[in-house]
Protein backbone atom coordinates (compact mmCIF):
# COMPACT_ATOMS: atom_id res chain seq x y z
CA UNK A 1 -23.77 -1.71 7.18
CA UNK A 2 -19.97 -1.44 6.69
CA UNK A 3 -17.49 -0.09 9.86
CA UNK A 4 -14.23 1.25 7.62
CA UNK A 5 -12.85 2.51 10.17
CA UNK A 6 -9.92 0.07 10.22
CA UNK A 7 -10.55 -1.73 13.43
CA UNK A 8 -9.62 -5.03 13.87
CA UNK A 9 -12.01 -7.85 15.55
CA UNK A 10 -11.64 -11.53 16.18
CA UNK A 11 -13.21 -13.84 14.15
CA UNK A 12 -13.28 -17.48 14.56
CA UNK A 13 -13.68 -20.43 12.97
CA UNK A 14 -13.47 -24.11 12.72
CA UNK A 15 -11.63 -26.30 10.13
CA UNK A 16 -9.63 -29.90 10.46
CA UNK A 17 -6.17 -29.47 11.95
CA UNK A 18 -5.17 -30.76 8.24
CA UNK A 19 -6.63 -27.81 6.48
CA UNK A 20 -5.03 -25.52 9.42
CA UNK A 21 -1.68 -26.87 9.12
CA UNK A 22 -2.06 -26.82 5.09
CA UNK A 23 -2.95 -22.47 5.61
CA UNK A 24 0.43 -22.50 8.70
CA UNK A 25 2.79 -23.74 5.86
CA UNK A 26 0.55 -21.84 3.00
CA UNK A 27 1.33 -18.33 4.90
CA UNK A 28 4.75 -19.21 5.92
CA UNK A 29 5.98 -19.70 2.21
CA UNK A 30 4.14 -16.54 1.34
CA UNK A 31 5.90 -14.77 4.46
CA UNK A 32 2.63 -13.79 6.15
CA UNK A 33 0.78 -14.77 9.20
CA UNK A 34 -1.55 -17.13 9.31
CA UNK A 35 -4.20 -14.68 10.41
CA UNK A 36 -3.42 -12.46 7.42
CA UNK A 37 -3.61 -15.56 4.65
CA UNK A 38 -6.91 -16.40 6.13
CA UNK A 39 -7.92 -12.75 5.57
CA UNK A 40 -6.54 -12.11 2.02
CA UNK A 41 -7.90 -15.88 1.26
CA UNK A 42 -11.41 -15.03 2.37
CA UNK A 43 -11.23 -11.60 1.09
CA UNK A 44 -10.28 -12.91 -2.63
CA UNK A 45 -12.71 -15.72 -2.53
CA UNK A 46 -15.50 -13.61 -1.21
CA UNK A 47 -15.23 -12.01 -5.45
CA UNK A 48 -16.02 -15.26 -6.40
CA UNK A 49 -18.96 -15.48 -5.00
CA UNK A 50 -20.75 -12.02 -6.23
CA UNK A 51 -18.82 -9.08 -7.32
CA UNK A 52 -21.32 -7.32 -5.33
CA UNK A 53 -20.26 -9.00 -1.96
CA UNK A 54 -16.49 -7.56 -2.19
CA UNK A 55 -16.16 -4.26 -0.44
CA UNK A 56 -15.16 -1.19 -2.43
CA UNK A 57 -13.41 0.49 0.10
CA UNK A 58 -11.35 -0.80 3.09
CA UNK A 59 -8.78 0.22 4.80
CA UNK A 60 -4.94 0.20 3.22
CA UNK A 61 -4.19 -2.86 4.53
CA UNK A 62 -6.64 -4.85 3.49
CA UNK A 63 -5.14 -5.99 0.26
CA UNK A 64 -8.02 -8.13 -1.37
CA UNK A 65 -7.48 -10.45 -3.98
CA UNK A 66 -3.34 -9.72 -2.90
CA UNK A 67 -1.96 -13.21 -3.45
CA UNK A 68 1.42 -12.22 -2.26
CA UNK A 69 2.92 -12.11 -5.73
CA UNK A 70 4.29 -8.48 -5.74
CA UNK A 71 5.91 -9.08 -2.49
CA UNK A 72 7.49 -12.32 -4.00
CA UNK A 73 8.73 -10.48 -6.97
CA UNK A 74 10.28 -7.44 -4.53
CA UNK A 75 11.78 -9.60 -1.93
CA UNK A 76 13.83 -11.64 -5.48
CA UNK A 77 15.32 -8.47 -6.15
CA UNK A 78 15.75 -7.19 -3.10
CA UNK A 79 18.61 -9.65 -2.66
CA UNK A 80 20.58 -7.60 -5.36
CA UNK A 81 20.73 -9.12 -8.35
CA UNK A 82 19.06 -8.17 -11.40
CA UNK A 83 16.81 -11.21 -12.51
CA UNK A 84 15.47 -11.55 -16.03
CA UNK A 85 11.95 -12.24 -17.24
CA UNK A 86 12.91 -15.77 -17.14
CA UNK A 87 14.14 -15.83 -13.56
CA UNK A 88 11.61 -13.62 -12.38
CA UNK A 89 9.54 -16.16 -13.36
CA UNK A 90 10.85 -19.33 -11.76
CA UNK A 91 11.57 -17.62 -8.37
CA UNK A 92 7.66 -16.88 -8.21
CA UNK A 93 6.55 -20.16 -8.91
CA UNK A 94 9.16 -22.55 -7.41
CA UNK A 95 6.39 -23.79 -5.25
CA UNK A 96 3.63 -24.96 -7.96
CA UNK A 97 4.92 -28.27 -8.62
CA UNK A 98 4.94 -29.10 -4.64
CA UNK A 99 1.75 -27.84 -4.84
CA UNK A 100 0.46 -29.61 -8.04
CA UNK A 101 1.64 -33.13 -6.06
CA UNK A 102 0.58 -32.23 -2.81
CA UNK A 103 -3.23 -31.46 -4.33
CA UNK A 104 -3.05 -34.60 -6.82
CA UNK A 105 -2.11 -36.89 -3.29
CA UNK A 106 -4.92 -35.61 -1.38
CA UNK A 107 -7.29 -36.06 -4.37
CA UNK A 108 -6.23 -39.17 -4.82
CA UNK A 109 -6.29 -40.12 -1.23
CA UNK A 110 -10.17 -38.86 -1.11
CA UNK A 111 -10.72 -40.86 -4.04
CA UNK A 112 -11.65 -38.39 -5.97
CA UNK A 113 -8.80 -38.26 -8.70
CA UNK A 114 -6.89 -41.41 -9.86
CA UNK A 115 -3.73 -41.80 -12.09
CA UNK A 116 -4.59 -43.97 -15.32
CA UNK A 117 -2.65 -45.22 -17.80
CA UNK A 118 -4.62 -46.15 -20.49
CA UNK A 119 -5.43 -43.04 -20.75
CA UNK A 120 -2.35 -41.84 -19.92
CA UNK A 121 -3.14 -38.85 -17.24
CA UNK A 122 -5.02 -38.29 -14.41
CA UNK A 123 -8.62 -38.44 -14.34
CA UNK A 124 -11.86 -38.05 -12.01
CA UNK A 125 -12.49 -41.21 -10.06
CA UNK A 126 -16.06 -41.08 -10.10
């Protein structure tokens, strides 16, 4: 049984100080707290699981499956300017090819993905 009544309570966890520090600079870029990526993170990936397990109501703030892209696109033009589709566009994801190379060098530090160029890509390293 649900509470919505809004109230907060602690939950805690354990993960390697890697993954910790990867959600720290995660919810910094997205300008929330760490607490609050976590949330929305766990929230959004709870759909994937069963549609049935994500809650239908909540309270306001719980913003599930929020990914932080509205508040991306308001804080751009919040600094004045009026941005084109275009611009828009690369403001919101300025961060995927860090990303891209930060996922493809711990992939291919587990092993699990390797650069080859015969066949002229990446591929699994199985």
């Amino acid at each position: 049984m649900s509470d919505a009544s809004g109230e907060r309570v602690r939950v805690v966890t354990y993960v390697p100080d890697y993954q910790k520090h990867q959600w720290e600079q995660r919810a910094e870029e997205l300008g929330m707290s760490t607490s609050e990526f976590v949330r929305t993170m766990a929230q959004a990936g709870s759909r994937g699981f069963d549609e049935r397990s994500a809650p239908e109501d909540g309270p306001p703030d719980a913003t599930p499956g929020d990914d932080g892209l509205e508040r991306r696109v308001l804080d751009a033009l919040r600094e004045g300017d009026t941005l084109s589709w275009d611009e828009l566009l690369a403001t919101v994801t300025d961060d995927v090819e860090q990303r891209l190379e930060a996922a493809l060098d711990s992939l291919q530090s587990a092993n699990r993905v390797k650069y080859s160029g015969r066949d002229g890509g990446y591929v699994l390293d199985e």
